[in-house]
Protein backbone atom coordinates (compact mmCIF):
# COMPACT_ATOMS: atom_id res chain seq x y z
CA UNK A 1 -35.26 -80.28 -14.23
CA UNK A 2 -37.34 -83.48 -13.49
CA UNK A 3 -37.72 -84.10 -9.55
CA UNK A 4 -39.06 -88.03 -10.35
CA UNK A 5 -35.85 -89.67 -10.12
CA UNK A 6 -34.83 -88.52 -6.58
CA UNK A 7 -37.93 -89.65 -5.24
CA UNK A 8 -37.67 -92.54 -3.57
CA UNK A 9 -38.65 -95.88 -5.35
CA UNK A 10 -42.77 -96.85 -4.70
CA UNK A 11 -41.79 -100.49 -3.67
CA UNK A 12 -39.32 -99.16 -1.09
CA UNK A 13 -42.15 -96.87 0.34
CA UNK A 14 -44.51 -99.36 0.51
CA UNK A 15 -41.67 -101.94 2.35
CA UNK A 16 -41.07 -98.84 5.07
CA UNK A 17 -45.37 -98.30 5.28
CA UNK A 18 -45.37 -101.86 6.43
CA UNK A 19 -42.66 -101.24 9.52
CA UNK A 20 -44.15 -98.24 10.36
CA UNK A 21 -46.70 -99.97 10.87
CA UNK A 22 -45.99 -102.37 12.67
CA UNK A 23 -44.16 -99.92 15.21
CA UNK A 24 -47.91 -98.40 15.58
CA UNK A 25 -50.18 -101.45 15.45
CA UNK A 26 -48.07 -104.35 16.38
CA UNK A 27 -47.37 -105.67 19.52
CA UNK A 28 -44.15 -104.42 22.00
CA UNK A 29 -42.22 -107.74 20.49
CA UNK A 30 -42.88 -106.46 16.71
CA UNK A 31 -42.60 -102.75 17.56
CA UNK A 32 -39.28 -103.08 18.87
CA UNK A 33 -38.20 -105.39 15.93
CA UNK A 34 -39.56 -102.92 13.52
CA UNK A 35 -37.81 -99.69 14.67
CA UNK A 36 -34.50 -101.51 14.61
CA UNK A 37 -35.35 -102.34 10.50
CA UNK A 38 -36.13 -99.04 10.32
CA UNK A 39 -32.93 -97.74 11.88
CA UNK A 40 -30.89 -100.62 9.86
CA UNK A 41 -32.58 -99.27 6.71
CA UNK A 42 -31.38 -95.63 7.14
CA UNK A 43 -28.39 -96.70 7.16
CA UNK A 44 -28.25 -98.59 3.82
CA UNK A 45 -28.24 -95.78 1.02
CA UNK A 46 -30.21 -92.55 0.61
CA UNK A 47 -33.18 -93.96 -1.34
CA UNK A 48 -33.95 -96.43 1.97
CA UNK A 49 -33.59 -93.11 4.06
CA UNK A 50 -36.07 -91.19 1.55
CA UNK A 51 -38.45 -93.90 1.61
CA UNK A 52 -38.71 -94.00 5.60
CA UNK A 53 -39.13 -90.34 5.75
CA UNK A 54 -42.04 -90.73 3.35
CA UNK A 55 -43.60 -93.49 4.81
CA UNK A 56 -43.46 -91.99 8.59
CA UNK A 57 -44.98 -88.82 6.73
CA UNK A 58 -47.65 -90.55 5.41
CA UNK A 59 -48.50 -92.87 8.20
CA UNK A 60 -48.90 -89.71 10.26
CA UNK A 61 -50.65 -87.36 7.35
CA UNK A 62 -53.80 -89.39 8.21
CA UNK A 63 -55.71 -86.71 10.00
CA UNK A 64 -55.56 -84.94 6.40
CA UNK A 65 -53.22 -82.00 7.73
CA UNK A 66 -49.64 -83.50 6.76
CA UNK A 67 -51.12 -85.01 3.82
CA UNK A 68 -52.02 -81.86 2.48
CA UNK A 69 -48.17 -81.28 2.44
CA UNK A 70 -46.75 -84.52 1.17
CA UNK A 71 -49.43 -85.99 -0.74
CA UNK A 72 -51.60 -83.65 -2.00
CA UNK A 73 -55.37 -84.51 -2.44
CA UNK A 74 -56.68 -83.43 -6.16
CA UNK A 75 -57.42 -79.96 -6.57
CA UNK A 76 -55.48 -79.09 -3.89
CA UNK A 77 -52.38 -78.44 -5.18
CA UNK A 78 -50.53 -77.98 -8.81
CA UNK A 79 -50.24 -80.99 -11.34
CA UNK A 80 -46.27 -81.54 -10.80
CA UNK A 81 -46.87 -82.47 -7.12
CA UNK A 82 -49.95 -84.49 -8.38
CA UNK A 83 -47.96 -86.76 -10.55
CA UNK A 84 -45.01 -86.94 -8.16
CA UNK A 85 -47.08 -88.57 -5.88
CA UNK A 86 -48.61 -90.49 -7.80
CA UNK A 87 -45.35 -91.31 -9.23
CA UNK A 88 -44.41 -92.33 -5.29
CA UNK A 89 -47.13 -94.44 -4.55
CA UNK A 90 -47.37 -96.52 -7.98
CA UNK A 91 -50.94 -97.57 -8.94
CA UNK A 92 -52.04 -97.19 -5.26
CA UNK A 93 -51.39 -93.58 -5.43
CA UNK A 94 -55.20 -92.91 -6.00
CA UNK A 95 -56.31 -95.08 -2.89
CA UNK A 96 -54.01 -92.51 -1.06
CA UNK A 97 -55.14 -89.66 -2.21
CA UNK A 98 -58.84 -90.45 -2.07
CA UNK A 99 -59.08 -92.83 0.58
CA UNK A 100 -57.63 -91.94 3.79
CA UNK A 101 -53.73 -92.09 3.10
CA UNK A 102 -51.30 -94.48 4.86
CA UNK A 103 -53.57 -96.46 7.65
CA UNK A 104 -56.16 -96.61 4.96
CA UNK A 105 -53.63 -98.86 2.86
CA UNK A 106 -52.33 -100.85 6.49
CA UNK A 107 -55.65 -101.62 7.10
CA UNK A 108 -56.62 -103.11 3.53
CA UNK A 109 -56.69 -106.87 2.85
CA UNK A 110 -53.58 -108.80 1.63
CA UNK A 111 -55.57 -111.65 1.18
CA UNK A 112 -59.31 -112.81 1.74
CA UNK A 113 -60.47 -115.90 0.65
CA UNK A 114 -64.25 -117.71 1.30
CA UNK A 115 -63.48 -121.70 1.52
CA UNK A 116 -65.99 -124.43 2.24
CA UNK A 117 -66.61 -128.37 1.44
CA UNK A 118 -69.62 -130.18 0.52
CA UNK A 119 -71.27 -133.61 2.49
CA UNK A 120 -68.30 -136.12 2.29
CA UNK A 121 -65.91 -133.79 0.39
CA UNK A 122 -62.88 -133.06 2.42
CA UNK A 123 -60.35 -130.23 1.48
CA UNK A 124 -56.76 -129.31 1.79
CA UNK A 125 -55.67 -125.68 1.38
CA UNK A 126 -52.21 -124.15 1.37
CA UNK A 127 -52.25 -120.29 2.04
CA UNK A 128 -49.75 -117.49 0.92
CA UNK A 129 -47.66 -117.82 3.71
CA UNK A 130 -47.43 -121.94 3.70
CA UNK A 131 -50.14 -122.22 6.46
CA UNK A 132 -51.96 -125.88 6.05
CA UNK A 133 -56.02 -125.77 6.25
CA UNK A 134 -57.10 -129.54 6.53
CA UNK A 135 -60.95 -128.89 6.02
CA UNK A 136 -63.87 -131.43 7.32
CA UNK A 137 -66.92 -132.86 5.49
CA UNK A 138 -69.94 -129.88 5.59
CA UNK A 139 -67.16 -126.99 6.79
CA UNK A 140 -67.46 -123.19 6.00
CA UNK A 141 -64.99 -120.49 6.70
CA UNK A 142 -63.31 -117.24 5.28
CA UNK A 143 -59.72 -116.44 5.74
CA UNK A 144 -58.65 -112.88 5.37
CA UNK A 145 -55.02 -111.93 5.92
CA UNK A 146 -53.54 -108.09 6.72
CA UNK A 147 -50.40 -106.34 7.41
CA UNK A 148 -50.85 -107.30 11.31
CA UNK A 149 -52.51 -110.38 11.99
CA UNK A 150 -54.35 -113.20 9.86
CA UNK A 151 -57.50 -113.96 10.94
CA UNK A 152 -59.70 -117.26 10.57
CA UNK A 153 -63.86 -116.97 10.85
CA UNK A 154 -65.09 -120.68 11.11
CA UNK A 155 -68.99 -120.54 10.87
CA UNK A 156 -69.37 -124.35 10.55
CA UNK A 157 -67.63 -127.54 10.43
CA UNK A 158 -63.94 -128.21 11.51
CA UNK A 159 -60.60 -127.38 10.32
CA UNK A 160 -56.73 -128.65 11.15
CA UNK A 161 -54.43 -126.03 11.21
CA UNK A 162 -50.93 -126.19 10.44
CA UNK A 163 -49.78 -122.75 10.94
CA UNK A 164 -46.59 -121.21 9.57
CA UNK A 165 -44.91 -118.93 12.33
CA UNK A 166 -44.69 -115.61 12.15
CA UNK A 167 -44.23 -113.34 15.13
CA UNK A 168 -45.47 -109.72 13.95
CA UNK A 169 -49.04 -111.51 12.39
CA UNK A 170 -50.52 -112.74 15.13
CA UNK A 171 -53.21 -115.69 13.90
CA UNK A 172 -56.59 -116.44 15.42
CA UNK A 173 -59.42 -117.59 14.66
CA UNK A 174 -62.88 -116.08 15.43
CA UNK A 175 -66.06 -118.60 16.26
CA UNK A 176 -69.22 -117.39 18.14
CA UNK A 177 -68.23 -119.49 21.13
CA UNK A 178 -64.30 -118.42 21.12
CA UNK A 179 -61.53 -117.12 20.06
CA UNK A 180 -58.58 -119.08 19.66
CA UNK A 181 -55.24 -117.47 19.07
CA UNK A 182 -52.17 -119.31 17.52
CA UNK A 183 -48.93 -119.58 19.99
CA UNK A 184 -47.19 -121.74 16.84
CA UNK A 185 -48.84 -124.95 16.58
CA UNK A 186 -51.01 -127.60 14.56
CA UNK A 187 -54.17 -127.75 16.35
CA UNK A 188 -57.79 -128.30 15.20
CA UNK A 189 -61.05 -126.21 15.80
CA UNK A 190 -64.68 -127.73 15.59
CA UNK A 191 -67.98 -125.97 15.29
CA UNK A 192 -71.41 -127.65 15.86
CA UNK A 193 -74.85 -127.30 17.20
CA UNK A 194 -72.64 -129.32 20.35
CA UNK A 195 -70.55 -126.85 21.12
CA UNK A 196 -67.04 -125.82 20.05
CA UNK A 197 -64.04 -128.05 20.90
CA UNK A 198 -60.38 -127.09 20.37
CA UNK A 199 -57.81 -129.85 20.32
CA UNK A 200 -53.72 -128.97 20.23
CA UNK A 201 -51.31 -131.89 18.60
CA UNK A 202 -48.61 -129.52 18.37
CA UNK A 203 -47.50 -126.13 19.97
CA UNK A 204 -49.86 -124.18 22.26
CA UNK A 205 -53.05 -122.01 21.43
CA UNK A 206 -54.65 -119.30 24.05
CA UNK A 207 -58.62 -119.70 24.23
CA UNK A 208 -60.77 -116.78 25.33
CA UNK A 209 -64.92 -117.34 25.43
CA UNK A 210 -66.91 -115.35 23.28
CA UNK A 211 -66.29 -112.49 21.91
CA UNK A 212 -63.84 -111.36 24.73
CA UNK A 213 -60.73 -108.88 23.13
CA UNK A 214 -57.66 -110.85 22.27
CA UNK A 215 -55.65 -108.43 23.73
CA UNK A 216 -56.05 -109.28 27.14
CA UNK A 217 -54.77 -112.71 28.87
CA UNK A 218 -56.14 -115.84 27.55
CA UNK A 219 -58.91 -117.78 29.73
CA UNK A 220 -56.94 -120.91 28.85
CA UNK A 221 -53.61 -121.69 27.03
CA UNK A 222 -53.52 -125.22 25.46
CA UNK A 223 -50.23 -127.01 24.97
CA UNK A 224 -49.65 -130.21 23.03
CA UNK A 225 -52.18 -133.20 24.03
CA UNK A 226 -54.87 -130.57 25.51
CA UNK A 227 -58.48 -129.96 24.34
CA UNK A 228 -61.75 -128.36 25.79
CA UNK A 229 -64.79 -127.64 24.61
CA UNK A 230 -66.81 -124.54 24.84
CA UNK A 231 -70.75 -123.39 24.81
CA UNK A 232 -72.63 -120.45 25.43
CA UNK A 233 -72.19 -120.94 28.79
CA UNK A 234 -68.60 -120.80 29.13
CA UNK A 235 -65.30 -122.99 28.67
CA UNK A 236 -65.45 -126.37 29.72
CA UNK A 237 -62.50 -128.33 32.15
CA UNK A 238 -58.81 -129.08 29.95
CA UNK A 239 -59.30 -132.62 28.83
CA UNK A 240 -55.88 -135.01 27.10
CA UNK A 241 -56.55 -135.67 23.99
CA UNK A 242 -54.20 -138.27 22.06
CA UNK A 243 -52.24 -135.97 19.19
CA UNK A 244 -52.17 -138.22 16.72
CA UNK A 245 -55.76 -138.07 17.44
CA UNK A 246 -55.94 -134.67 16.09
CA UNK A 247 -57.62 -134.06 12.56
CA UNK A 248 -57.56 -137.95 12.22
CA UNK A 249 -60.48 -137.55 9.68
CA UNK A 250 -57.83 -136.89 7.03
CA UNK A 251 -56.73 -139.88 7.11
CA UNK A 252 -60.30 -141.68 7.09
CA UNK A 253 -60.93 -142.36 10.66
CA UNK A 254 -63.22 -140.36 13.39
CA UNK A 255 -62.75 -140.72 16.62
CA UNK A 256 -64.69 -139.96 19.40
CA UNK A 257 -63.64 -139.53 23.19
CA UNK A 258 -66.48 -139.02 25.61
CA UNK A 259 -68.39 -137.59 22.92
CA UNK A 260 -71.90 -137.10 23.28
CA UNK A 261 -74.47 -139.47 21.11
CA UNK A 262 -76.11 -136.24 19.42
CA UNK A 263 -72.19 -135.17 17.97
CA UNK A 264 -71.78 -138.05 17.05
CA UNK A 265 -74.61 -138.82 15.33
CA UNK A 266 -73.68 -135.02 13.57
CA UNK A 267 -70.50 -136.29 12.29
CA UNK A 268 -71.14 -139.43 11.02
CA UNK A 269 -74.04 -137.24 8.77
CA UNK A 270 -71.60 -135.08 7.61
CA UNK A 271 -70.24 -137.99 5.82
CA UNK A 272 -73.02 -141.11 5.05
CA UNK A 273 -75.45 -141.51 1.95
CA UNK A 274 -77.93 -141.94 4.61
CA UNK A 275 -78.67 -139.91 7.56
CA UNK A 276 -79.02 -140.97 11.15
CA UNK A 277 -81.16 -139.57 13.61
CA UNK A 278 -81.74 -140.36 17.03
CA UNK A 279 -85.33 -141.25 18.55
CA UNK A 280 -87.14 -139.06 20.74
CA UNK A 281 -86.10 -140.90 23.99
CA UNK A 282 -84.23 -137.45 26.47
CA UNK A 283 -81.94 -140.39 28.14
CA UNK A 284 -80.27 -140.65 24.39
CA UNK A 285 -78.58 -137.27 24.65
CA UNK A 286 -77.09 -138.46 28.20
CA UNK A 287 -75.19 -141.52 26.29
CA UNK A 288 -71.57 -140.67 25.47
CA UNK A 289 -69.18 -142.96 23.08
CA UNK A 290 -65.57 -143.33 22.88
CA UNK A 291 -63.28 -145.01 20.08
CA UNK A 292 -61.95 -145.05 16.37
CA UNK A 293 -63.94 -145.89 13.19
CA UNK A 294 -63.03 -145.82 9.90
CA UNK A 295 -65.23 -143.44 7.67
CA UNK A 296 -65.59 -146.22 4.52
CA UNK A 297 -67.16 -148.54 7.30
CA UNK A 298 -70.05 -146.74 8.52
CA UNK A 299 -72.01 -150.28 8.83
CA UNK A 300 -69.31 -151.69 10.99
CA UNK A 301 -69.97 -148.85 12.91
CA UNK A 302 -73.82 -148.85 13.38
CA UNK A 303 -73.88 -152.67 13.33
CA UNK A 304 -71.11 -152.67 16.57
CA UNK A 305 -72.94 -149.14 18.61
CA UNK A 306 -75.49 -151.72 20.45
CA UNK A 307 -73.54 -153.55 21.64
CA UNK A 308 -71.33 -150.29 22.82
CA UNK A 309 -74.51 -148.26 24.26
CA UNK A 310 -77.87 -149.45 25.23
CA UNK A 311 -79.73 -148.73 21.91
CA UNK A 312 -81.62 -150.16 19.04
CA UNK A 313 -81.51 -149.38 15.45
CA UNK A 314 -84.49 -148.96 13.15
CA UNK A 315 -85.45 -147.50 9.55
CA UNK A 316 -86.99 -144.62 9.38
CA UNK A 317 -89.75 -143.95 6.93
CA UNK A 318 -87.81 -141.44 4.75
CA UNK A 319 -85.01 -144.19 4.96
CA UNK A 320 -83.12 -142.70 7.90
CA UNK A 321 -81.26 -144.91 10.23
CA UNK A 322 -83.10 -144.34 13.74
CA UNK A 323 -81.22 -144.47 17.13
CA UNK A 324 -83.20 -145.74 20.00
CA UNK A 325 -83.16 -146.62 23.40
CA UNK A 326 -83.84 -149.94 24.36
């Protein structure tokens, strides 16, 4: 008599992997949610019931011991129990049986993705979940996406975020100078040779410095109309910024609040034919510029800067634009 159709559907397993999961690895908010799914599920027919039992079996047969007993490796044990598991865990019954069982498959992927713009390209991106990446001129990142958490690594460039809630997958995303972690928000995150600056339009982000753990209190939480920027040094004061202010490049403007010359000069690049530069003059990286500019009038903008800051403009040989101090 064939055992296959008592075993619990592969689909259902996989469903209960994910809230065991989550009782191990998420946070005390997600854990408690999870158990009570769990529970809830037991109660729904005896396939659900089968399928937790499995999946609690296999989250805890990592240590090879109880796997030996419910999933049993190749060689191990006779062919009917091969192909019942198999049979169990679908077409990822091989990673299980070769690869370190149930918290091998948690901690897989569920998505990964490598995204990045050229000089003046900008980029919108929708994600699985519905999460909005707004991407700057010159911008590199990689998103990758588990069972627990969805993680952003921005190497370069600058990003608006419109994050889709989610309680049990915590979002952050990982710079060299910070870590920011989602509290539900739209927010944007900026990586130059400057520094790092964080700016919240909507919701509320924590900031930690470097590569301090994200599982300890936040050095700063950010609500709605808050930035800072950050450096090797440390995080900077919370500044206001304006919200609508926020990612305004996608809709053709930059603006600049107290920025320093140098970033600005570094933004404008990532955008004109021509490259600016500024002169040798140290007193040049002292000069700071605030206001809006629209990015298809770059020579409104460079005829109107001396007459904002005390510099001259001249062509370089290579046929830069040269900022100097007059």
């Amino acid at each position: 008599m064939s055992v296959y159709p008592s075993s619990p559907p592969s689909r259902l397993v996989e469903q209960a992997l994910l809230l065991v999961g989550r009782v191990h690895k998420g946070d005390a908010a997600s854990a408690d949610a999870a158990r009570a799914r769990l529970q809830q599920g037991r109660a729904v027919d005896q396939h659900h019931a089968a399928a937790i039992d499995m999946a609690q079996r296999l989250w805890d047969a990592t240590d090879g011991s109880a796997l030996r007993e419910a999933v049993p490796r190749p060689g191990r044990a006779n062919s009917q129990a091969r192909r019942r598991a198999m049979l169990l865990l679908g077409l990822g019954g091989a990673a299980f049986l070769t690869a370190g069982g149930a918290r091998w498959w948690w901690q897989q992927p569920t998505l990964a993705l490598a995204l990045e713009t050229g000089h003046g390209q900008l980029r919108n991106q929708v994600l699985s979940d519905g999460t909005e990446l707004g991407m700057a001129a010159r911008t590199a990142l990689s998103v990758t996406y588990y069972r627990d958490r969805r993680e952003v690594r921005l190497v370069q460039g600058e990003v608006r975020f419109k994050v889709a809630p989610d309680a049990a997958l915590p979002f952050t995303v990982h710079t060299d100078l910070a870590q920011v972690r989602v509290l539900g928000t739209v927010f944007t995150v900026s990586v130059r040779a400057s520094g790092l600056q964080v700016a919240v339009a909507e919701g509320r982000v924590g900031v930690w410095h470097g590569a301090q753990a994200t599982d300890g209190p936040p050095a700063l939480v950010l609500q709605a109309g808050d930035g800072v920027r950050a450096d090797r040094q440390g995080l900077g004061r919370r500044v206001a910024v304006q919200p609508d202010d926020v990612g305004a490049w996608r809709r053709g403007w930059l603006v600049f609040d107290d920025t320093p010359l140098s970033e600005v000069v570094e933004r404008w690049n990532d955008y004109l034919p021509q490259r600016l530069q500024l002169g040798p003059q140290e007193r040049l990286h002292a000069l700071r510029l605030s206001g809006s500019f629209p990015l298809r009038q770059p020579q409104s903008f460079l005829r109107g800067l001396p007459d904002m800051l005390p510099v001259r403009l001249s062509r370089g040989d290579d046929g830069t634009t040269v900022i100097e101090a007059r």
